[in-house]
Structures are given as C-alpha cells and as structure tokens.
Protein backbone atom coordinates (compact mmCIF):
# COMPACT_ATOMS: atom_id res chain seq x y z
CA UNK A 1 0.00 0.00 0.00
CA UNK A 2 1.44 3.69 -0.66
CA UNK A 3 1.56 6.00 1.59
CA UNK A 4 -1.09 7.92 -0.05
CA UNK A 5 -3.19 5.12 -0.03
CA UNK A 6 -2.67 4.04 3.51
CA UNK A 7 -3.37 8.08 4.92
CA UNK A 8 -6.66 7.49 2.86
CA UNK A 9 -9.08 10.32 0.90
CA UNK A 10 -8.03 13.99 1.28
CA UNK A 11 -10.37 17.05 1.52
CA UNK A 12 -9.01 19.62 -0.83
CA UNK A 13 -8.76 22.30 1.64
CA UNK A 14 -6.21 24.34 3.20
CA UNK A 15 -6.25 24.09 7.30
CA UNK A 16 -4.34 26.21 9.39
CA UNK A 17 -4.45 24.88 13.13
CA UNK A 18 -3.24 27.14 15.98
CA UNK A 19 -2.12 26.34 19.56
CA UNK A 20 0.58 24.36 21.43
CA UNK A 21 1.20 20.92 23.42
CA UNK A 22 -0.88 17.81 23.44
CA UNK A 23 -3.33 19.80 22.36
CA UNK A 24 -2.35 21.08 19.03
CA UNK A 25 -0.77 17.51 18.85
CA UNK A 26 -4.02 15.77 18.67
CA UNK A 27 -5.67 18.23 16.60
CA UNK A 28 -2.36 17.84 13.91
CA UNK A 29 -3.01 14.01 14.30
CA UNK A 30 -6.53 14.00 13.00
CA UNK A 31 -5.92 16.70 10.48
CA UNK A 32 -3.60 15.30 8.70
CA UNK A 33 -5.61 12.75 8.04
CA UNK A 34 -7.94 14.76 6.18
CA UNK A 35 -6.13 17.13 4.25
CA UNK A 36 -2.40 17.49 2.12
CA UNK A 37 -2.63 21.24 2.94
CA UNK A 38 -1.96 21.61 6.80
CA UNK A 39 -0.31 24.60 8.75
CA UNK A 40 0.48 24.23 12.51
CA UNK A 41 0.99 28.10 14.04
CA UNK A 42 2.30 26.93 17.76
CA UNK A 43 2.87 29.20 20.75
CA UNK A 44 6.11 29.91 21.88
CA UNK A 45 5.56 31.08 25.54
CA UNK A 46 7.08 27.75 27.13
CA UNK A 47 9.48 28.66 29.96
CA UNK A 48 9.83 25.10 31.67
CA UNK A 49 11.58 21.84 31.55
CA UNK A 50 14.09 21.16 28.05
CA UNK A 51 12.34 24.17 26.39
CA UNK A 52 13.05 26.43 29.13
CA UNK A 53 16.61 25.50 29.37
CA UNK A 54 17.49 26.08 25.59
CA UNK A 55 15.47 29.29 25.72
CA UNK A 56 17.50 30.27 28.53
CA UNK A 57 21.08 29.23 27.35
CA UNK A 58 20.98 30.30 23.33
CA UNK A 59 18.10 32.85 23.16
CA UNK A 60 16.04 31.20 21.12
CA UNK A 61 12.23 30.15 20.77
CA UNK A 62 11.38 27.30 23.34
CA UNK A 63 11.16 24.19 20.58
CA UNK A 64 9.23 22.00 22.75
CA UNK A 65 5.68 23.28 21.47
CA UNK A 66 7.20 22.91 18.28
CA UNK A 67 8.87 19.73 18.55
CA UNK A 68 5.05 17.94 19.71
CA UNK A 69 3.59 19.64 16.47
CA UNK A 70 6.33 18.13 13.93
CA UNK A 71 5.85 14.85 15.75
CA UNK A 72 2.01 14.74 15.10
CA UNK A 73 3.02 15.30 11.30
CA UNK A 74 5.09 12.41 11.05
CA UNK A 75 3.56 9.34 9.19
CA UNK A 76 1.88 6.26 10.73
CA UNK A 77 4.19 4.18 8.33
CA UNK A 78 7.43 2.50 10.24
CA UNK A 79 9.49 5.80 9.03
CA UNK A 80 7.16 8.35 10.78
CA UNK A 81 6.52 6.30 13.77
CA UNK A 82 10.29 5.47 14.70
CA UNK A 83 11.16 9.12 13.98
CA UNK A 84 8.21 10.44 16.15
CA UNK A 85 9.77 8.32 19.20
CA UNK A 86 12.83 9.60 18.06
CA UNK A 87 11.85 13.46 18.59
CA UNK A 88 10.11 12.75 22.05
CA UNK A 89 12.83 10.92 23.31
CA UNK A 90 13.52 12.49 26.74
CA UNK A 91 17.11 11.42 28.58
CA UNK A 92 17.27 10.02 32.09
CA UNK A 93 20.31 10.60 33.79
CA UNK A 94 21.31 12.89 36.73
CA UNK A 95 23.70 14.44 34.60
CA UNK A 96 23.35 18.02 32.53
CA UNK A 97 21.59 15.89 29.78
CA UNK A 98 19.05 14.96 32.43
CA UNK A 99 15.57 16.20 31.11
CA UNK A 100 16.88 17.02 27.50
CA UNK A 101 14.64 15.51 24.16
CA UNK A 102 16.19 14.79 21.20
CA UNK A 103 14.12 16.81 19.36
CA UNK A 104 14.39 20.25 20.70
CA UNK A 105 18.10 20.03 20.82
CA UNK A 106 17.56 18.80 16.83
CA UNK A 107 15.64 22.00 16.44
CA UNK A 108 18.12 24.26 18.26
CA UNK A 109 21.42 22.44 15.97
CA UNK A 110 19.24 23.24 13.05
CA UNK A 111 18.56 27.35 13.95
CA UNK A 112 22.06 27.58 15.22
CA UNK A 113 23.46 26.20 11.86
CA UNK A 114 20.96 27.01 9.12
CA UNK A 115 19.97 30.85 10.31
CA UNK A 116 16.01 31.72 10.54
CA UNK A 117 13.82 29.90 12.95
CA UNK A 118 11.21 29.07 9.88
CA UNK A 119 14.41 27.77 7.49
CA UNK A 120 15.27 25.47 10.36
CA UNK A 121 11.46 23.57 11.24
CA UNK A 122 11.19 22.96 7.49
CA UNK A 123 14.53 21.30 7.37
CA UNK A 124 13.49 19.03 10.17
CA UNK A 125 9.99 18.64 8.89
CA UNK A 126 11.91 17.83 5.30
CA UNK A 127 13.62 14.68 7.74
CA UNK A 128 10.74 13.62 9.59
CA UNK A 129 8.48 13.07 6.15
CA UNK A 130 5.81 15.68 8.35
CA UNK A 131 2.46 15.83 6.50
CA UNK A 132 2.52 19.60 6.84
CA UNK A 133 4.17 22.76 8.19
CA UNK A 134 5.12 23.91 11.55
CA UNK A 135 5.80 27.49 11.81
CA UNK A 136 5.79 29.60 14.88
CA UNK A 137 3.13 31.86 15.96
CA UNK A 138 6.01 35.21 16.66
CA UNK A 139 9.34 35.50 15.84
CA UNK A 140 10.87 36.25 19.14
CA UNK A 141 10.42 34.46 22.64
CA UNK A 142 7.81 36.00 25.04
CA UNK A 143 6.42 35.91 28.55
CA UNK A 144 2.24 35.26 29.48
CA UNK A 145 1.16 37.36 32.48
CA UNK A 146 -2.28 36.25 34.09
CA UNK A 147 -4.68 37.82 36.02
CA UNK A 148 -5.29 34.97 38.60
CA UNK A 149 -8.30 35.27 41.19
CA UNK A 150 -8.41 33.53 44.60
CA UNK A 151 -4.73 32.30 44.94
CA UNK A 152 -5.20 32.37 48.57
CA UNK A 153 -7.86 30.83 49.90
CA UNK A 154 -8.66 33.72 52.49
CA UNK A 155 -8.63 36.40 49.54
CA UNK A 156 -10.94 34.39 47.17
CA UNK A 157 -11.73 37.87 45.55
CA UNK A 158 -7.96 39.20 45.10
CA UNK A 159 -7.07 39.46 41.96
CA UNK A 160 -2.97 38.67 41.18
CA UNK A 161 -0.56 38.43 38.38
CA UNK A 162 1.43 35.31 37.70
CA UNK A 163 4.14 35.56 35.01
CA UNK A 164 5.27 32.48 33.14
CA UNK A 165 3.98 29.66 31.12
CA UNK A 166 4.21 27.08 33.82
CA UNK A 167 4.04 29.35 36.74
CA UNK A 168 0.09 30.05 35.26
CA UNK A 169 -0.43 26.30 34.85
CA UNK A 170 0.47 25.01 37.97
CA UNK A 171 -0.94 28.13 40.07
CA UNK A 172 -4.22 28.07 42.21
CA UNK A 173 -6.85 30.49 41.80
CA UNK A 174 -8.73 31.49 38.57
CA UNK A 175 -6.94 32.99 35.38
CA UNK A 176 -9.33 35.85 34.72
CA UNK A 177 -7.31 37.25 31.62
CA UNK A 178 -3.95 37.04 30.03
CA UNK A 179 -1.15 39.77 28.31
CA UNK A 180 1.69 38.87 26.70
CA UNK A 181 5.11 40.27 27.65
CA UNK A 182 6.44 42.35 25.35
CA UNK A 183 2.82 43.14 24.49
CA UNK A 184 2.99 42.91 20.96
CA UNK A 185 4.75 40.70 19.70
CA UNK A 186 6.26 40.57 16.02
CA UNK A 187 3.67 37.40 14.47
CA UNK A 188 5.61 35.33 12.01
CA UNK A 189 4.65 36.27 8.31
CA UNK A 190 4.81 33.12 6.89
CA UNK A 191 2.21 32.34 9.28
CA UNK A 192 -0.05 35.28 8.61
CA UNK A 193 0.14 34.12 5.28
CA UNK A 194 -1.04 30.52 5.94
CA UNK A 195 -4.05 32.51 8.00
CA UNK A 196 -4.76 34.31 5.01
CA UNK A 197 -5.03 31.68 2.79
CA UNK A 198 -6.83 29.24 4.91
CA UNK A 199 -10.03 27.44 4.15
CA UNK A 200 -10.30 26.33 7.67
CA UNK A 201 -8.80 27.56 11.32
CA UNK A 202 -8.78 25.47 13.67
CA UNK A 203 -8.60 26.69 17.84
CA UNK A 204 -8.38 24.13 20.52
CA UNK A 205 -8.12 21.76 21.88
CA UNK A 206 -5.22 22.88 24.75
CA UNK A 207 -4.72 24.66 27.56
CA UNK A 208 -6.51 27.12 27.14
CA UNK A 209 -4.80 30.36 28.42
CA UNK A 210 -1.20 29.68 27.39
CA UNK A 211 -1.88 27.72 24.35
CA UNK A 212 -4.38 28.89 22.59
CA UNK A 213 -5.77 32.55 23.50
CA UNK A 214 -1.90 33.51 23.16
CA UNK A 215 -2.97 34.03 19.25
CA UNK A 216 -4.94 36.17 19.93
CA UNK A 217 -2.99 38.18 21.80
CA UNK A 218 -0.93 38.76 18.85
CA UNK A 219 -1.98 41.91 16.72
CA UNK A 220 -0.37 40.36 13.63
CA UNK A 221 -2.05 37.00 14.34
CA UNK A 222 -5.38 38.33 15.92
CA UNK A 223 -5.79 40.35 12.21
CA UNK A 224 -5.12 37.45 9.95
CA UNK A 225 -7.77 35.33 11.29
CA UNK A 226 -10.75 37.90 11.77
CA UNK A 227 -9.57 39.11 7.68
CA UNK A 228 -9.25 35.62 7.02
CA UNK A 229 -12.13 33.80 4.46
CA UNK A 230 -11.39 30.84 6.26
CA UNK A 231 -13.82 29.43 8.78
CA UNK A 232 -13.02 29.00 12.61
CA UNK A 233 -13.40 26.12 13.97
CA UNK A 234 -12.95 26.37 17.92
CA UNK A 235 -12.47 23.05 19.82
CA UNK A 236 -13.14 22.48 22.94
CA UNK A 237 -11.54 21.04 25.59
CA UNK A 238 -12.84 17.73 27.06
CA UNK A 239 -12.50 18.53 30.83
CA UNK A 240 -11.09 21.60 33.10
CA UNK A 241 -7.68 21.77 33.40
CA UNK A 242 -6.17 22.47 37.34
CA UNK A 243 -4.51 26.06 37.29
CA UNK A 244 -6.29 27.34 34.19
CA UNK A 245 -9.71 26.57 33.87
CA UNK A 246 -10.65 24.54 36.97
CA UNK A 247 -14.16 25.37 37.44
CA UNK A 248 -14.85 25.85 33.80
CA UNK A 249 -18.16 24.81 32.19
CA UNK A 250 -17.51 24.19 28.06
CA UNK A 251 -19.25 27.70 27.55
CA UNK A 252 -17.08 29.66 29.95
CA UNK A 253 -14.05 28.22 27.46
CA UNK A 254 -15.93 29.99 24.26
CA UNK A 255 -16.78 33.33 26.17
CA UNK A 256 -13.35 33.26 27.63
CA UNK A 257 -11.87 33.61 23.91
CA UNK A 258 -14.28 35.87 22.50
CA UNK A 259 -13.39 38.34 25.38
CA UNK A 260 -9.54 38.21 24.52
CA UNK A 261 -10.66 38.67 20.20
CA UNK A 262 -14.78 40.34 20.35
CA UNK A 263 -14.60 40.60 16.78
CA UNK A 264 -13.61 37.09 16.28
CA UNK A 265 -16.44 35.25 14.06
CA UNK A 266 -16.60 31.64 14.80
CA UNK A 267 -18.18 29.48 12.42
CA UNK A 268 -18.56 25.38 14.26
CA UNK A 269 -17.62 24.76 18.08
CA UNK A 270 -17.18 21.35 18.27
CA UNK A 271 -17.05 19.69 21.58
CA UNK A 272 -17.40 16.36 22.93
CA UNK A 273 -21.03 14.62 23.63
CA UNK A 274 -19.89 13.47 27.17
CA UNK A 275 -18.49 16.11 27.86
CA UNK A 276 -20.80 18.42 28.08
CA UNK A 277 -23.20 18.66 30.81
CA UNK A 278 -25.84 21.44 29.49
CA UNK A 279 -26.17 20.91 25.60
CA UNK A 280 -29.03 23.27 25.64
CA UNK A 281 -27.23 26.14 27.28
CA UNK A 282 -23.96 25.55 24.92
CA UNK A 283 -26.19 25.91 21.99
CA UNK A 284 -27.38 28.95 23.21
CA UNK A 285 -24.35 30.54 24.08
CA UNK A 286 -23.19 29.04 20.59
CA UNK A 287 -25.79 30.38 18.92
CA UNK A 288 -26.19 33.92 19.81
CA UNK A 289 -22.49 34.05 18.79
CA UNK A 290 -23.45 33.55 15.88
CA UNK A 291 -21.54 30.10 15.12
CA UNK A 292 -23.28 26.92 15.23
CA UNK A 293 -22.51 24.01 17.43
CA UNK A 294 -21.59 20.36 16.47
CA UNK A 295 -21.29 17.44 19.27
CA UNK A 296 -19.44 14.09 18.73
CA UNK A 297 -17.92 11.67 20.38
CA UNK A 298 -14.44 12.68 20.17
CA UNK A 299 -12.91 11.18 23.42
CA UNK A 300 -10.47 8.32 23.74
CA UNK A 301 -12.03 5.14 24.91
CA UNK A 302 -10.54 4.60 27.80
CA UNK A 303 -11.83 7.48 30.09
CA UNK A 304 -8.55 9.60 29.69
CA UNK A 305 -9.66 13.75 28.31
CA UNK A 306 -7.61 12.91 25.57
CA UNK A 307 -9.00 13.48 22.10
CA UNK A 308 -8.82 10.47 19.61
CA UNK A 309 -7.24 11.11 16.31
CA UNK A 310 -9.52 9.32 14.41
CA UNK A 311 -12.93 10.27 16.09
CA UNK A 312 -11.94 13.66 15.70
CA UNK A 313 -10.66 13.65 12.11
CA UNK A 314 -14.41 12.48 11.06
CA UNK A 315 -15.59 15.25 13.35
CA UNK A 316 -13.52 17.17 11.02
CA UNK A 317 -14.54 15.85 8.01
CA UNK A 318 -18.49 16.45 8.73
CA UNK A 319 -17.84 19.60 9.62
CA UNK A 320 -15.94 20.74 6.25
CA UNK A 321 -17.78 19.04 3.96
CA UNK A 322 -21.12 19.88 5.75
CA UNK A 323 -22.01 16.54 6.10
C-alpha cells in the first residue's frame, strides 16, 4: 500500500491549526488525516523543563511546542513512527543531559546552523516526512502574564498576576485574563500568510490560556484570522484543566476567547457529547455568537480527556464538507 493510499481520501482544503502541546498535537493528528494542505501556528511562551533550558542558554524560541507539532506530522508508516519516538525521546540521567529531548536540541542544531527559525522547522519537517508545516506563531520568545483570582484561599476575591507559562499552569486560583510580555509581539509572516489563505482555522483543543488565546494576543495573528475567508473552527476542551480553567463549564471556554478577540467570528464549536453537561445552554451561548454548534464523540475510549485522532478527524470531516 502507498503511503497515499494508507493516509486514505483527502479534503481539498487548506487548514491552518493554531495552539501548542498535546493539544495542538491531537488536533495535527486528525488533520492530517484529512487534508495534504496543513499549517500548525504553535505558541512559543514555554518557559519550563528542556524548552526552558534552551530558551535560557541560546536565546532562542522554546522548541518544545514545536517539537510535539512536527511529531504529530510524522507518518503512521514505520518511518514516521520510529522518527516520532525519536523526537520525544527524553534522557534520564542525573547528569546536565538529564531532562533534554532529542528533538528540541535537533531544532536548536538546526537554527544555530541554518539561520532563521522558519528555514530550520522545514529542514526538520523535510527529515521527519511531516504531512505539513510547523511554523511559529512570533518571531521572538515572550512571557504570558495572568490575572489569577483567589490564589489564597482567604482572599478568594484578590485578583494577582502570575508571570510564566508554567508558573500560570500550575498556580491556584482562577486565570481571569492574560497579556503577553512584550505586548505585541512581532507574528511570524509566513504564518499570517497561511491565516490568510486558509479554508479552515482550527482553535483548541489545549490549555486554554497559554496555548491557545496567546494568538490572539498577537496583533499580527489576531488580524489574519478575523480578515481571514477561512472558517473558525474552535475546539473544545474535554474537561477543566487544574490552574487554568478549573471550574470551567464548556461555555465559559468559548466566552473566555471571545473576550480576549470580540470581533472574532466563529463558524462550528465542536465539543465532545460526554463532555458536556448542558447541551441546551452551549447551543445557546453558541448560537447567539453567531456560530453553530456540532457534538461528537471525540474522546479516547478509555476514560482519559484525551481526544482520539480518528474520532476527531471524522468530526472534522463532517464539519468541512457539511455533512
């Protein structure tokens, strides 16, 4: 069978998919199953773990965000399977390697030799066989600064600002809003481009304040997609998320983005069956936004809130094709 054959029909369609970690990584797993024409835009906020450390050391974009998306890209064949396991490959030792993946310090060889963050993903994506393009959503490194309510307990209504990608994920309280530090940032053109080109954009799944409202956050970004004559798709995520959105109802998720981008026009929200425990009221809130709302079991069988590739690439597919 050829690879062709094996990845199955395509729509012909041009996707654009925007956000960062496991996220993005499931949404880039289903989509490229259903289209040749895919564009990954991936936040670049991350200041933890490998990432942090090679932001830190050489001044350049964290690649771990960036790494994930590439390895969603690569084939299900033997070739794109070995050299996804290859990418995620984390060391163990108690040594300065300790915590390291292959892949970001791949990414980081490639920028340092080849010049241009963009020149250096395609060369890896070139490698990899990826069935699409990973570009960065700005061209420099940047900070996210929340608005957190109710860190302590006894102040439930103080309002405080956490700084930092994993500092905002692993803080208590409730993020309110987010800025990006410096405020407005540079967005990549080749991805504004892509954006502007697009059939389709996809938001979501992720977390949701430091991977996926970042883009919005972005003038450059925020621009292409409301100019866009692509549609905007918004995924949702499948449960609340400790430090972000704990608390969350699916409709908070959607008002929460509309109030970082108002003039954002959102044509599907697609969200999982199960996971949703007021259909009625997230039609509503769906509906007077103008967009319409499409459920579908999306989930993983197992009870993990972890989207399945293939459920969700038919959620795609109905969606685009109207079906």
């Amino acid at each position: 069978m050829s690879p062709a054959e094996e990845r199955g029909p395509r729509l012909p369609t041009s996707v654009v998919a925007l956000g960062g970690g496991h996220g993005l990584h499931a949404s880039l797993s289903a989509l490229r199953r259903v289209t040749d024409d895919l564009t990954a835009v991936v936040t670049v906020a991350d200041n933890g773990g490998s990432s942090g450390r090679l932001r830190g050391e050489f001044g350049v974009l964290p690649p771990g965000d960036l790494r994930m998306a590439l390895a969603a890209l690569c084939g299900d064949d033997e070739w794109g399977q070995t050299w996804a396991k290859v990418l995620q490959h984390r060391f163990a030792s108690d040594g300065e390697m300790g915590g390291h993946v292959v892949g970001n310090l791949l990414i980081v060889g490639l920028w340092e030799l080849l010049g241009g963050h963009v020149n250096g993903l395609e060369w890896v994506a070139r490698l990899l066989d990826a069935r699409g393009r990973v570009l960065p959503m700005a061209t420099t490194p940047m900070d996210i600064t929340a608005e957190v309510r109710g860190i302590d307990p006894s102040r439930p209504d103080d309002i405080d600002l956490v700084q930092g990608q994993v500092e905002i994920a692993t803080s208590e309280g409730r993020v309110s809003a987010i800025n990006l530090d410096p405020p407005a940032p540079e967005a990549c053109p080749e991805a504004v481009d892509a954006l502007q080109a697009a059939d389709w954009i996809v938001l979501g799944p992720g977390s949701w304040y430091t991977s996926v409202i970042p883009h919005l956050m972005v003038p450059g970004l925020r621009r292409a997609i409301e100019e866009s004559h692509g549609r905007v798709i918004v995924v949702l995520n499948l449960a609340e998320q400790a430090g972000e959105t704990a608390g969350y109802l699916p409709e908070d998720l959607l008002e929460a983005l509309l109030d970082h981008a108002p003039a954002l026009k959102v044509h599907t929200v697609l969200a999982d069956l199960n996971a949703v425990p007021d259909p009625d009221l997230l039609d509503r809130v769906v509906t007077d936004g103008g967009a319409r709302l499409e459920l579908a079991d999306v989930a993983m069988d197992d009870g993990s809130p972890r989207h399945d590739p293939e459920k969700l690439a038919a959620a795609y597919v109905r969606i685009m094709t109207g079906v």
